[in-house]
Protein backbone atom coordinates (compact mmCIF):
# COMPACT_ATOMS: atom_id res chain seq x y z
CA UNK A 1 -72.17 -92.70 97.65
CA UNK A 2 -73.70 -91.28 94.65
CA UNK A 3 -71.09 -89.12 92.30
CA UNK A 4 -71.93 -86.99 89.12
CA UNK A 5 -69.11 -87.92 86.45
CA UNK A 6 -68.89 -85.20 83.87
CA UNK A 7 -67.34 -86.56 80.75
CA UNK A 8 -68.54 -90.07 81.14
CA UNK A 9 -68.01 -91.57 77.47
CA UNK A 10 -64.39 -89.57 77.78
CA UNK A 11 -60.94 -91.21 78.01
CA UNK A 12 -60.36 -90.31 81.71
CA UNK A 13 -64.03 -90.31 82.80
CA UNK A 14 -64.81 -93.47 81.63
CA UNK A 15 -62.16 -95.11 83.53
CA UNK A 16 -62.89 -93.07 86.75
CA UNK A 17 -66.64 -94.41 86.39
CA UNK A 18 -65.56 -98.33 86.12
CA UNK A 19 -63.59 -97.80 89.19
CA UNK A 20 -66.12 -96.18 91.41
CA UNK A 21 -68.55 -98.71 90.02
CA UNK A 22 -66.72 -101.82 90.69
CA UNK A 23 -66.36 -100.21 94.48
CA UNK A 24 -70.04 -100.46 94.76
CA UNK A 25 -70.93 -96.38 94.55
CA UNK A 26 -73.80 -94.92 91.90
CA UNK A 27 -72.67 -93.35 89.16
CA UNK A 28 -74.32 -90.39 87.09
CA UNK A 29 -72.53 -90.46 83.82
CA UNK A 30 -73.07 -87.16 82.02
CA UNK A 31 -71.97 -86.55 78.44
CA UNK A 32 -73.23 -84.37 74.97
CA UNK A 33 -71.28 -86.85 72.82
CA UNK A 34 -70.11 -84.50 70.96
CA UNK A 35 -68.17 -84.65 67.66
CA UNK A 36 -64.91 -83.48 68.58
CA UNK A 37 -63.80 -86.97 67.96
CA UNK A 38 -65.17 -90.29 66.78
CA UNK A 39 -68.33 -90.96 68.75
CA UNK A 40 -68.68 -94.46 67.89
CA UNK A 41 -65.53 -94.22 70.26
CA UNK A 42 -67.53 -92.79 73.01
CA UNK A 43 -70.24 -95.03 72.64
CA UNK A 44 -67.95 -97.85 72.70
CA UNK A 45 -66.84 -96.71 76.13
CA UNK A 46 -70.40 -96.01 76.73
CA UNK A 47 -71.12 -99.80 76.39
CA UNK A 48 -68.96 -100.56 78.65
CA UNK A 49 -70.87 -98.74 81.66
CA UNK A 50 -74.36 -99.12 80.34
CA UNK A 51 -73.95 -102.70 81.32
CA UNK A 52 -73.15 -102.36 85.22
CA UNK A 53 -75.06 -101.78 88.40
CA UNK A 54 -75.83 -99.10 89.77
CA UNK A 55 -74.87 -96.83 86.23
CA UNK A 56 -76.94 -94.44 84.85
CA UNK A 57 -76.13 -91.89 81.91
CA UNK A 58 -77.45 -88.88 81.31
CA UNK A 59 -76.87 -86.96 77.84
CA UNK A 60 -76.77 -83.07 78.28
CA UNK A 61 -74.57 -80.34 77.58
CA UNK A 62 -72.77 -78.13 80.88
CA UNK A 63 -73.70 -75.15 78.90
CA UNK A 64 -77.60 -76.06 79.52
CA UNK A 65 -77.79 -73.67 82.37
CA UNK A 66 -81.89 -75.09 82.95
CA UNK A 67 -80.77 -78.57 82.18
CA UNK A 68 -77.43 -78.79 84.33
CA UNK A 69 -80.01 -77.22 87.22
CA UNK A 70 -82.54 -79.76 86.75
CA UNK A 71 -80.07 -82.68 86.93
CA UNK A 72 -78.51 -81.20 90.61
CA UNK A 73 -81.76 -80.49 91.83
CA UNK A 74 -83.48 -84.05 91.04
CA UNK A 75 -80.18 -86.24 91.58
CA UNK A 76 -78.94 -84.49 95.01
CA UNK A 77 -74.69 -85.76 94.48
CA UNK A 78 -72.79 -86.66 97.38
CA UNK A 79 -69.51 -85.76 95.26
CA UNK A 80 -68.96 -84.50 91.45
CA UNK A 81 -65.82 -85.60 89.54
CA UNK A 82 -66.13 -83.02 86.52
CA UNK A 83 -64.19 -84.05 83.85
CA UNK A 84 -66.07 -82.96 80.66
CA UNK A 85 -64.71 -79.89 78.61
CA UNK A 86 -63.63 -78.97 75.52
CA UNK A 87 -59.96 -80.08 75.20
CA UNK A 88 -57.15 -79.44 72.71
CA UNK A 89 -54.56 -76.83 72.98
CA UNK A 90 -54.27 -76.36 69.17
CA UNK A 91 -57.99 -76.53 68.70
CA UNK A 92 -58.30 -73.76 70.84
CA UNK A 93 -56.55 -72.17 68.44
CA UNK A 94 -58.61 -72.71 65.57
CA UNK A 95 -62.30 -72.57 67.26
CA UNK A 96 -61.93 -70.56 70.75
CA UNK A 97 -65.84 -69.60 70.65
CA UNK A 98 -65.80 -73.97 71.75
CA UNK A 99 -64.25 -73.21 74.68
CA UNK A 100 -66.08 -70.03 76.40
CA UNK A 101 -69.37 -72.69 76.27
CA UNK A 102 -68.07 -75.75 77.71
CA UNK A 103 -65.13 -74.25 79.75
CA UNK A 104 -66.31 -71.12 81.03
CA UNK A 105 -70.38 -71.16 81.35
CA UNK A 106 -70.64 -74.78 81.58
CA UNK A 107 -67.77 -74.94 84.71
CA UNK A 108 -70.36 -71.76 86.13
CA UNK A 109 -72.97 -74.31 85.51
CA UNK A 110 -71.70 -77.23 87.58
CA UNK A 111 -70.04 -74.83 90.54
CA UNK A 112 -73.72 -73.18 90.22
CA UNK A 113 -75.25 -76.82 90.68
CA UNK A 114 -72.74 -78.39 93.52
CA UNK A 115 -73.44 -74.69 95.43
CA UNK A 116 -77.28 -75.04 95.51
CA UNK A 117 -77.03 -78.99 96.62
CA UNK A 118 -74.97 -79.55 99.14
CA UNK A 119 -72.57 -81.24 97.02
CA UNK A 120 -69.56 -82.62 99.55
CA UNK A 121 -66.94 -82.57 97.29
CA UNK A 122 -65.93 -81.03 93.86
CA UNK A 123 -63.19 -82.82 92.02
CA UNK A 124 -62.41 -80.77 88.55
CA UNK A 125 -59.99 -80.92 85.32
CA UNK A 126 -57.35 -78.69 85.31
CA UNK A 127 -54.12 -78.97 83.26
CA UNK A 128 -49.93 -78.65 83.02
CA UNK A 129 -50.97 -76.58 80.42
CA UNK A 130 -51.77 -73.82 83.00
CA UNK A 131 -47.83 -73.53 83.16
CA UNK A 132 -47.80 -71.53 80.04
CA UNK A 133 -44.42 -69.79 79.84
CA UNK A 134 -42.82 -71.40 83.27
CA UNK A 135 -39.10 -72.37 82.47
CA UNK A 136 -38.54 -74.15 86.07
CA UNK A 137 -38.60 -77.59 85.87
CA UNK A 138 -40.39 -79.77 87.59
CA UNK A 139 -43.56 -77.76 87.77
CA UNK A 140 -44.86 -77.14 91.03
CA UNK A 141 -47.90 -75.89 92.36
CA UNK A 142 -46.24 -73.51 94.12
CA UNK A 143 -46.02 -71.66 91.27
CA UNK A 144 -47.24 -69.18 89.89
CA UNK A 145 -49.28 -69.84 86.69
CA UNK A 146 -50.08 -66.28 85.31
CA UNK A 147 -48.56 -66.94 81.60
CA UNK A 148 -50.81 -69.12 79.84
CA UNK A 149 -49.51 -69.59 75.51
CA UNK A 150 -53.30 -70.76 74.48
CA UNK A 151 -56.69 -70.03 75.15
CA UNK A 152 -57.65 -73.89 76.25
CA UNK A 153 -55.07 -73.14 79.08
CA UNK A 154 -55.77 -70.05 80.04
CA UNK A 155 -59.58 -71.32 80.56
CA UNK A 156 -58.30 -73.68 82.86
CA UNK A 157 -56.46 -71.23 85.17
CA UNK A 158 -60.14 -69.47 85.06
CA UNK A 159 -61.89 -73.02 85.96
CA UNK A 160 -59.16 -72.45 89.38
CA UNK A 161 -59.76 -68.79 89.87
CA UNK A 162 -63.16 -69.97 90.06
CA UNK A 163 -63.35 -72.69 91.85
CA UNK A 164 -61.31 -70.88 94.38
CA UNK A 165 -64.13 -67.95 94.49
CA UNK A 166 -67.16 -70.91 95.16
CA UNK A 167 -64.82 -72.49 98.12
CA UNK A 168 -63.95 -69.16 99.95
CA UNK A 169 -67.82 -67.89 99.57
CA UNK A 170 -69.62 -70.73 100.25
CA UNK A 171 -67.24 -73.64 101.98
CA UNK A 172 -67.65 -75.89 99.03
CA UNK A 173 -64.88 -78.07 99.20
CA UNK A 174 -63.64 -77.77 95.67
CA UNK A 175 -60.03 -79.90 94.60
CA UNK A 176 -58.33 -78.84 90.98
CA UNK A 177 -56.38 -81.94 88.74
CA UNK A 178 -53.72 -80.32 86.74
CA UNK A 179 -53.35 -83.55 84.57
CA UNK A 180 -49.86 -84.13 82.53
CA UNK A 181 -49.75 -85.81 79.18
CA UNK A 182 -52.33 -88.81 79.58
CA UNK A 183 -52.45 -91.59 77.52
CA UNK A 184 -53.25 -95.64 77.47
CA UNK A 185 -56.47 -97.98 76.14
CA UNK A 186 -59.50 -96.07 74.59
CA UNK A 187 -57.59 -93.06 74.37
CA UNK A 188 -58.58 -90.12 72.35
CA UNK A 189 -57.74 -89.82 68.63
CA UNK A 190 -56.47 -86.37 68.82
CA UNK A 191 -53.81 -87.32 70.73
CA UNK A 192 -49.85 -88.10 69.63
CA UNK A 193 -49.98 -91.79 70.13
CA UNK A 194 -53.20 -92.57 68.53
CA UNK A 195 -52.37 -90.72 65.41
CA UNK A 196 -48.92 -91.83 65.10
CA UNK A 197 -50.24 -95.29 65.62
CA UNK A 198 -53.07 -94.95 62.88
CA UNK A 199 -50.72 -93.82 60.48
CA UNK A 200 -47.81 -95.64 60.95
CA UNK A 201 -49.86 -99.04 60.46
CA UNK A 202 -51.48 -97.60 57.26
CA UNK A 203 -47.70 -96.87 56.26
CA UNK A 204 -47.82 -93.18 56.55
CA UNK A 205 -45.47 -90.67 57.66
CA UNK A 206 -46.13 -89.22 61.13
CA UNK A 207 -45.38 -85.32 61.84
CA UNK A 208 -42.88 -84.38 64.45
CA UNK A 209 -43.13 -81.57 66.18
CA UNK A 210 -39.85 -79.18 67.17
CA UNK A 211 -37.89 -81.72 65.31
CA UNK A 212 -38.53 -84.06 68.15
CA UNK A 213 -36.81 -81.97 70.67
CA UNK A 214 -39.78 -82.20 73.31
CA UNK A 215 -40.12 -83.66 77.05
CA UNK A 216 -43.42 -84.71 78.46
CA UNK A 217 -44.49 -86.36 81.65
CA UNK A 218 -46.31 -88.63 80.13
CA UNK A 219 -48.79 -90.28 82.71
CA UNK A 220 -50.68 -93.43 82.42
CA UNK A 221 -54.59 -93.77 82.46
CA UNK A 222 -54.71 -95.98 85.00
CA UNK A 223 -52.19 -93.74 87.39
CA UNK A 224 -54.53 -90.81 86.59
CA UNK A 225 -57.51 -92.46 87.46
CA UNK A 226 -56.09 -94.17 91.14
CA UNK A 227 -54.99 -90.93 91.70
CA UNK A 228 -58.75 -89.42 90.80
CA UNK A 229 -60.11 -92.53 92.89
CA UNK A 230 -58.09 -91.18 95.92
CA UNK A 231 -58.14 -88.21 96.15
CA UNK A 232 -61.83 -88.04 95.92
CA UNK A 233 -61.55 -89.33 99.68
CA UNK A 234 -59.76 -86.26 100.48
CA UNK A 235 -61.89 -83.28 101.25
CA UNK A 236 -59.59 -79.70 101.54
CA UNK A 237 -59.91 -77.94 104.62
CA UNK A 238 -60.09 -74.45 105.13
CA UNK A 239 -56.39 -73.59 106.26
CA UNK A 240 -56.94 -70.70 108.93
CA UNK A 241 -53.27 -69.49 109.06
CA UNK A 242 -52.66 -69.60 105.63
CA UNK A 243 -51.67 -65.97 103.69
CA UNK A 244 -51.38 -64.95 100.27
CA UNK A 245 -47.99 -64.00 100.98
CA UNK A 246 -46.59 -66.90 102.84
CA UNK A 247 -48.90 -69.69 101.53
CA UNK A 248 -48.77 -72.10 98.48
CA UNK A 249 -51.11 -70.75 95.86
CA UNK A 250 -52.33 -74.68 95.80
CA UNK A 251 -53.95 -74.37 99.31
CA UNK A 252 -56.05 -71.41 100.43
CA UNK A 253 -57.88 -70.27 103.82
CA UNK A 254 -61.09 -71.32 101.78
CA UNK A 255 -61.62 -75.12 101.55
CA UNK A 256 -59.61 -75.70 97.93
CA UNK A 257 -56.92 -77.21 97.03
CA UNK A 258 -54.58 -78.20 93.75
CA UNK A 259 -52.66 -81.00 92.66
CA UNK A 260 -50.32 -82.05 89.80
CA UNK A 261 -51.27 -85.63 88.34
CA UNK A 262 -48.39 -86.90 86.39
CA UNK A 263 -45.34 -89.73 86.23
CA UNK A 264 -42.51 -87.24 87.24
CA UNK A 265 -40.35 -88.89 84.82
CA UNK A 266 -40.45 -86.31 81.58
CA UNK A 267 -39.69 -88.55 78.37
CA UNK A 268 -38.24 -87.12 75.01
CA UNK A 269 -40.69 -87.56 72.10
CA UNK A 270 -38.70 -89.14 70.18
CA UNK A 271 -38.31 -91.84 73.50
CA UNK A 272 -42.03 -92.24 72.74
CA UNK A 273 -41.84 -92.61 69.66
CA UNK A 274 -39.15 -95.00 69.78
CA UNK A 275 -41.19 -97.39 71.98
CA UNK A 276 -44.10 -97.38 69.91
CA UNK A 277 -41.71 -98.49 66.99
CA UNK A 278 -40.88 -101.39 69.57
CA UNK A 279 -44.43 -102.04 70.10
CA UNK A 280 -45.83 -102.08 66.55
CA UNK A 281 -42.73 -103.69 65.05
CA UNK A 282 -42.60 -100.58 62.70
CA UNK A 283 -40.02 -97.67 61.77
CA UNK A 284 -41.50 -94.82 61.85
CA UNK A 285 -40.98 -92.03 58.76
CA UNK A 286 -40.85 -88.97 60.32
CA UNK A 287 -41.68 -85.96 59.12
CA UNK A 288 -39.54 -82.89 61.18
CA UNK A 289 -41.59 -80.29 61.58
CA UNK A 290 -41.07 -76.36 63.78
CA UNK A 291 -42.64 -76.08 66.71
CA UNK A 292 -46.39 -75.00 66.58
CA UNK A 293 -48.22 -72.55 68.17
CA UNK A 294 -49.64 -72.82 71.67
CA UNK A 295 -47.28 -76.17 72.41
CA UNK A 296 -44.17 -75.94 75.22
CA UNK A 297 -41.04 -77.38 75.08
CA UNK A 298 -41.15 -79.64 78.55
CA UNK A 299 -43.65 -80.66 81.00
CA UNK A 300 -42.60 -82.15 84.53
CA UNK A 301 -44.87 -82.78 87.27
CA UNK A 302 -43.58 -82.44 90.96
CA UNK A 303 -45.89 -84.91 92.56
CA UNK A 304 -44.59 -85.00 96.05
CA UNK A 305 -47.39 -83.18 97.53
CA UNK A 306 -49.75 -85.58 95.94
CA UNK A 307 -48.03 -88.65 97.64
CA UNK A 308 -48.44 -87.34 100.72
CA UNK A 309 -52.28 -86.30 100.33
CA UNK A 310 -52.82 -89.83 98.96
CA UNK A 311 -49.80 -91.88 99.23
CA UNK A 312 -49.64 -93.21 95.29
CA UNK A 313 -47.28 -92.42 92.67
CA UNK A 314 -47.63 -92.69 89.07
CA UNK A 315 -44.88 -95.00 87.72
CA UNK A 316 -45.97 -97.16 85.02
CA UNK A 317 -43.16 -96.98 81.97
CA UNK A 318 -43.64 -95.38 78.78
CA UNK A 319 -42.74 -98.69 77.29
CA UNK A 320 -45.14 -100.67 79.31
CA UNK A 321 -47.68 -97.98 78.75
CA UNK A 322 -47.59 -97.89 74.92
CA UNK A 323 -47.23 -101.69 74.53
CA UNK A 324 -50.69 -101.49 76.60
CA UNK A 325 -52.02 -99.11 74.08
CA UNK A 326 -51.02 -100.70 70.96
CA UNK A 327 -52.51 -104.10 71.90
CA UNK A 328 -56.16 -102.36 72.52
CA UNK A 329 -55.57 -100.23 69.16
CA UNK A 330 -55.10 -103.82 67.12
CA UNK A 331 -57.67 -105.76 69.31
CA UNK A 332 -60.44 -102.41 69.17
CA UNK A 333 -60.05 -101.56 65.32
CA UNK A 334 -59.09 -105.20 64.11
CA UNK A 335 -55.33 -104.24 62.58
């Protein structure tokens, strides 16, 4: 089959491309490469799919309404895995203008594109941070989600509500990823574990948020992108008895459906942090810092309804995990 893969030079989307390559499918790889990180770090990942059959990328922007058009019209997907976006809950903070492009207009843009084209199935990034103010733990999609704490979240509750809207008006088959704290091999450098591990092996200090006193379900790369692989198999089907009232807000009478992605095993930072000591044979100086705005005390996934729409579990360790990380980090930047 031929798939568009939004994102392609990303952390997730460039592992979701080498596994639908090396099962023999065509892959569009779409990215802007922008600057939101190091993009020798995208092209690096780049490199790695430039190289293999049946891999073409494509670089373009999913605020492009003419271009994004263009590409759907010429290319004609069997699927779309859309992964690009602008990410970063306390970026969102600082530069929310970012986010109404990429987020917003460019998620129009691709629901616009897979409408018009017959597209089979769309697979999208959502986000635990959806879960906003939500005290019950683990997090189920049976929730609701209605109290987003930052603007990258709450434009990922929007990417469902619309989603949702394209499935019940036109049957397109659309599936939502709320993804929980990912991390692993060519991951990105805003992230807690590349940044600790930069500075702690130039012998800075690393800052701590909430004193340490945090939970995440932290979820491997390679969990996330089985789980991507998978469920891309399984198409939602219109559910004809299903209510508002009595139904799970994750399902719908419309073709759509939602699904947490993460290890169900919340870790305490400082648990993290602890095994990254382990890994790099260093202590850590720690600076103890409040809690900061737009961030949540614990994330849990419940991920029994996604074991029984694709019968995998994340489980890889923390400590395995990390160790995994920290031998690509020396290997990658020679340290």
């Amino acid at each position: 089959m031929k798939y568009l893969v939004t994102g392609a030079a990303g952390f997730i989307g460039f592992y979701v491309s080498q596994r639908l390559l090396s099962a023999g499918h065509t892959v569009v790889g779409m990215d802007n490469l922008n600057d939101y990180y190091d993009v020798n770090l995208k092209l690096a990942r780049l490199s790695q799919l430039e190289n293999k059959d049946g891999f073409e990328f494509i670089k373009l922007d999913l605020a492009d309404r003419e271009g994004m058009a263009a590409l759907f019209a010429a290319q004609r997907f069997d699927r779309v895995i859309h992964l690009a976006a602008q990410a970063g809950v306390r970026y969102s903070i600082e530069n929310p203008l970012a986010y109404a492009d990429s987020n917003l207009i460019g998620f129009v843009n691709v629901l616009e594109g897979c409408r018009h084209n017959k597209v089979g199935h769309l697979l999208y990034a959502s986000s635990s941070s959806v879960y906003g103010l939500n005290k019950k733990q683990p997090f189920s999609t049976d929730d609701s989600v209605d109290h987003p704490v930052s603007l990258y979240a709450a434009t990922k509750k929007a990417n469902e509500l619309m989603a949702h809207t394209y499935s019940h008006l036109y049957r397109l088959p659309t599936t939502g990823l709320r993804f929980f704290t990912v991390y692993g091999p060519w991951g990105r450098p805003d992230m807690a574990l590349f940044k600790f591990t930069k500075a702690m092996i130039a012998g800075q200090s690393i800052d701590v948020y909430n004193h340490g006193e945090m939970r995440r379900d932290f979820t491997y790369i390679d969990d996330i992108a089985e789980s991507i692989v998978r469920l891309q198999d399984v198409i939602p089907q219109a559910q004809q008895d299903w209510t508002v009232e009595e139904g799970s807000p994750a399902s719908s009478s419309a073709p759509y459906s939602v699904y947490n992605i993460g290890n169900n095993h919340p870790v305490k930072l400082t648990a993290y942090i602890s095994a990254l000591e382990k890994a790099l044979g260093i202590e850590a100086e720690k600076n103890m810092l409040p809690m900061q705005p737009g961030d949540v005390h614990e994330t849990s996934a419940d991920t029994q309804p996604l074991y029984e729409a694709i019968h995998f579990k994340p489980e890889t360790t923390v400590e395995q995990g990390v160790q995994n990380f920290v031998d690509w980090y020396r290997d990658f930047y020679q340290v």
